[in-house]
Protein backbone atom coordinates (compact mmCIF):
# COMPACT_ATOMS: atom_id res chain seq x y z
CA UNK A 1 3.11 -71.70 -46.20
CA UNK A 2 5.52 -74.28 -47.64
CA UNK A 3 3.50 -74.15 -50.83
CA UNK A 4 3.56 -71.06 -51.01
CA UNK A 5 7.38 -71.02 -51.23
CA UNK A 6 7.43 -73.64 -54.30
CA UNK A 7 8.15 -76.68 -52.21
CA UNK A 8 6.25 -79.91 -52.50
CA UNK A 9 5.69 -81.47 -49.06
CA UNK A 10 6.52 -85.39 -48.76
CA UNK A 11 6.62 -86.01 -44.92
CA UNK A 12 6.36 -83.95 -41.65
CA UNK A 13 7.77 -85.18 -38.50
CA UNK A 14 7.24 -83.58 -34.79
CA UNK A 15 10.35 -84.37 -32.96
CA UNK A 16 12.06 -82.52 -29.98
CA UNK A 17 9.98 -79.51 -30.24
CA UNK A 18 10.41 -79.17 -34.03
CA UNK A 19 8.30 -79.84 -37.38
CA UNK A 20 10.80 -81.58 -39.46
CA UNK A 21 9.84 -81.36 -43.08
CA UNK A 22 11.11 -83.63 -45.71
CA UNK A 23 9.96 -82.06 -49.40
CA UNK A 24 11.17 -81.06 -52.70
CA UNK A 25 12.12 -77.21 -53.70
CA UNK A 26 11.29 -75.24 -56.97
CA UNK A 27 14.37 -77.23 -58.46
CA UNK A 28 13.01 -80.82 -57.90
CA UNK A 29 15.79 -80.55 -55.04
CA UNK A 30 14.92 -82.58 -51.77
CA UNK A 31 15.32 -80.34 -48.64
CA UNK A 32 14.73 -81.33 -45.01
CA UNK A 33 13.94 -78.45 -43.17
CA UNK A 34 12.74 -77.90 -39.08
CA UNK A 35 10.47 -75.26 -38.14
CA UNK A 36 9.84 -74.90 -34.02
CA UNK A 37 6.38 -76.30 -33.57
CA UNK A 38 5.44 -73.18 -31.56
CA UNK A 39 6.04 -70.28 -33.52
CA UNK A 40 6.78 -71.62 -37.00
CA UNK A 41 9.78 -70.00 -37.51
CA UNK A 42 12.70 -71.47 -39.22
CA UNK A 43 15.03 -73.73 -37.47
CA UNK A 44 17.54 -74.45 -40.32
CA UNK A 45 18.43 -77.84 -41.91
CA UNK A 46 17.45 -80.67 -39.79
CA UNK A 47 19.67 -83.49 -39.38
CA UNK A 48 19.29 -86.69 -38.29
CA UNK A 49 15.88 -85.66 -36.34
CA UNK A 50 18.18 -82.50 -34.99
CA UNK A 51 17.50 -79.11 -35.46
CA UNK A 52 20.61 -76.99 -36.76
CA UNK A 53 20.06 -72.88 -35.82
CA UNK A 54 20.48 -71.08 -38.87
């Protein structure tokens, strides 16, 4: 999926609930993303092991 969007995956984390992706976008910029671990959808930029609702 992430792939599939241009990004280069570096590390995934599970923490409260949430897959917290650390990769690189089409740009070479490094993103760190959450997805809920359930449904895959899109949590928003994670911070500090916290998912922010986008």
């Amino acid at each position: 999926m992430l792939k599939g969007e241009g990004m280069t995956v570096n590390k995934v984390k599970v923490e409260n609930g949430c897959y917290e992706v650390y990769a690189k976008d089409k740009a070479g910029k490094m993103v760190n993303v959450a997805y809920n671990a359930e449904t895959l959808d899109k949590m928003g930029a994670a911070e500090a092991g916290e998912a922010v609702k986008q």
